[in-house]
Protein backbone atom coordinates (compact mmCIF):
# COMPACT_ATOMS: atom_id res chain seq x y z
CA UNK A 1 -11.36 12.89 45.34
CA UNK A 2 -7.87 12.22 43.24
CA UNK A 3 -7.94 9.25 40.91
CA UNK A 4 -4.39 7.41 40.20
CA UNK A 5 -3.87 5.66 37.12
CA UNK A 6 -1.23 3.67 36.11
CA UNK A 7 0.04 3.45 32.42
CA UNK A 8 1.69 0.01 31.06
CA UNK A 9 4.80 1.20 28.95
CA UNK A 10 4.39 -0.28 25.27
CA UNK A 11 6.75 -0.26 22.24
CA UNK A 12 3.81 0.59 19.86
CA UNK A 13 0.28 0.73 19.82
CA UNK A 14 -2.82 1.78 17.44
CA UNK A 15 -4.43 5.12 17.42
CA UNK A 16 -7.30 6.69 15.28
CA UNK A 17 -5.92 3.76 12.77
CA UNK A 18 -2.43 4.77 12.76
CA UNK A 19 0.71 2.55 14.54
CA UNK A 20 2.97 5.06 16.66
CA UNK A 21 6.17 3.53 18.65
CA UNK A 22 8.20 4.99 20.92
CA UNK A 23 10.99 5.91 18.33
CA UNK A 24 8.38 7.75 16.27
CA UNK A 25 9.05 6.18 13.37
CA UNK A 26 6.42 4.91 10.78
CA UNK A 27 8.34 2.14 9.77
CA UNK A 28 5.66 -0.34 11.27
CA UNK A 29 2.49 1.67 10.19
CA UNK A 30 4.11 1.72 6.87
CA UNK A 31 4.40 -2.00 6.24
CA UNK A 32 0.97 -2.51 7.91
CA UNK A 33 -0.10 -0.66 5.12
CA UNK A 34 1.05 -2.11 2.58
CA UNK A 35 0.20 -5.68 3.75
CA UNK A 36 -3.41 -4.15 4.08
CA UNK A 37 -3.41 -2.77 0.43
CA UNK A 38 -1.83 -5.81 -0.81
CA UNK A 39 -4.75 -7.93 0.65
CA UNK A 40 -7.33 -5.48 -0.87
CA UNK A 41 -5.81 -5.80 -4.28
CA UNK A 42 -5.47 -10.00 -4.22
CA UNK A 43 -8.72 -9.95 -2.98
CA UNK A 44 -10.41 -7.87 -6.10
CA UNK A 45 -7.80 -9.46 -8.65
CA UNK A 46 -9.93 -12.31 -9.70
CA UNK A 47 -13.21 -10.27 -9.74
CA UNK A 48 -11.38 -7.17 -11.55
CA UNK A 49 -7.92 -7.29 -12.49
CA UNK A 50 -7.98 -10.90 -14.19
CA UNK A 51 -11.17 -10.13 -16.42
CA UNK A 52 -10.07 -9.45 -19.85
CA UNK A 53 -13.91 -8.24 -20.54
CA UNK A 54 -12.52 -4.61 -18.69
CA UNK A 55 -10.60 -2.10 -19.88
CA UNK A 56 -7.51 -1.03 -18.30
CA UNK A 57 -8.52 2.31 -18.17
CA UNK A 58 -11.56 0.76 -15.38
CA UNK A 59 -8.93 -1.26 -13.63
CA UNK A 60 -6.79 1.15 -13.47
CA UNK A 61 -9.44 3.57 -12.08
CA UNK A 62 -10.71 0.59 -9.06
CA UNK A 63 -6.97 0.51 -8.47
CA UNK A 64 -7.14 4.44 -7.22
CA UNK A 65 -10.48 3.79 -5.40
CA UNK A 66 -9.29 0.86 -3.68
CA UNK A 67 -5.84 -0.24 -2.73
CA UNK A 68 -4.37 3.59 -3.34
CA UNK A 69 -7.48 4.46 -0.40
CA UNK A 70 -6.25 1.53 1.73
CA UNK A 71 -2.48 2.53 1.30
CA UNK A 72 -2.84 6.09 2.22
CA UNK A 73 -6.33 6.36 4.86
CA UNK A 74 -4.95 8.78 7.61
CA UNK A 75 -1.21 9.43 6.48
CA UNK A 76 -1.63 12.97 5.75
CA UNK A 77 0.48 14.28 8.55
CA UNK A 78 3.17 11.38 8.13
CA UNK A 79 6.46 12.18 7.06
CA UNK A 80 8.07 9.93 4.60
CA UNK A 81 11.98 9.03 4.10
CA UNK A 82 13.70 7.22 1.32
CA UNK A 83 13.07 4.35 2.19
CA UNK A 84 9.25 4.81 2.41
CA UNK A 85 9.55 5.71 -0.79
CA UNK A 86 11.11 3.09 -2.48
CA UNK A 87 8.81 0.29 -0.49
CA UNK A 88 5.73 2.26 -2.18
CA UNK A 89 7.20 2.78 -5.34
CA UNK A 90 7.85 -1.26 -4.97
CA UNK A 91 4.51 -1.73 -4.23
CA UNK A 92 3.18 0.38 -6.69
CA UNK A 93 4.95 -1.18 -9.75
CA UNK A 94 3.81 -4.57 -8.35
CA UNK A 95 0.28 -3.82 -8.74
CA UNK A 96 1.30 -2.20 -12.55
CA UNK A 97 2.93 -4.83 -13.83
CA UNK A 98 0.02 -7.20 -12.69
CA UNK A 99 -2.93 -4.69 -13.97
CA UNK A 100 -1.43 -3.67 -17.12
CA UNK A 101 0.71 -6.94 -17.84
CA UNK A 102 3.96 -5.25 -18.30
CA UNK A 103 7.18 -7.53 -18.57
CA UNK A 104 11.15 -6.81 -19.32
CA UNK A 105 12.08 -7.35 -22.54
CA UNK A 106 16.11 -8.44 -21.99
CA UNK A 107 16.65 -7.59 -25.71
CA UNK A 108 16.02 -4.01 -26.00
CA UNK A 109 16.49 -3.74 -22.16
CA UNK A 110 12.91 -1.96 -21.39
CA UNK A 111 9.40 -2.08 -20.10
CA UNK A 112 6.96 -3.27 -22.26
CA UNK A 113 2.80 -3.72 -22.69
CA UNK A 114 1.39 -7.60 -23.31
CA UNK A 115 -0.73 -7.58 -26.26
């Protein structure tokens, strides 16, 4: 008994959570993570990040536990390239500057912490 299957060609598709294409590169995967930690954190901001009645220190730590999880859950094998970088590191300094309240002060042309 001999079974034929036939396989539809796609450009991408989802496996064990991850997006592969036929160029095998992470470029999709990438930016479907980062829309799905950027929904985690808006989601938690009003509950966590907003509330002056918690330390930074706390928010910083539901930061790790949450959209840091989201943003890296199965990427352990993935390479990364420049540009990977530089859309996390864009990310990253989003959430920051929203957590810690940092702003550019245009005088002294530096980073600096609301009070």
């Amino acid at each position: 008994m001999t079974l034929h299957f036939g396989f539809e060609r796609v450009e991408n598709f989802k496996y064990l959570g991850v997006i592969l294409n036929e160029d095998n590169s992470n470029q999709i995967d990438l930016q479907e993570r980062i829309k799905n930690a950027n929904k985690t954190f808006f989601m938690l901001q009003n509950f966590f990040y907003k509330n002056k009645n918690l330390s930074k220190k706390l928010k910083l730590r539901l930061k790790n536990t949450t959209t840091d999880r989201t943003l890296t859950h199965a990427s352990e094998t993935g390479t990364l390239t420049e540009r990977d970088r530089k859309q996390l590191n864009i990310f990253e300094r989003k959430v920051y500057r929203r957590i810690l309240g940092l702003v550019y002060d245009n005088e002294i042309e530096n980073w600096k912490l609301l009070t």
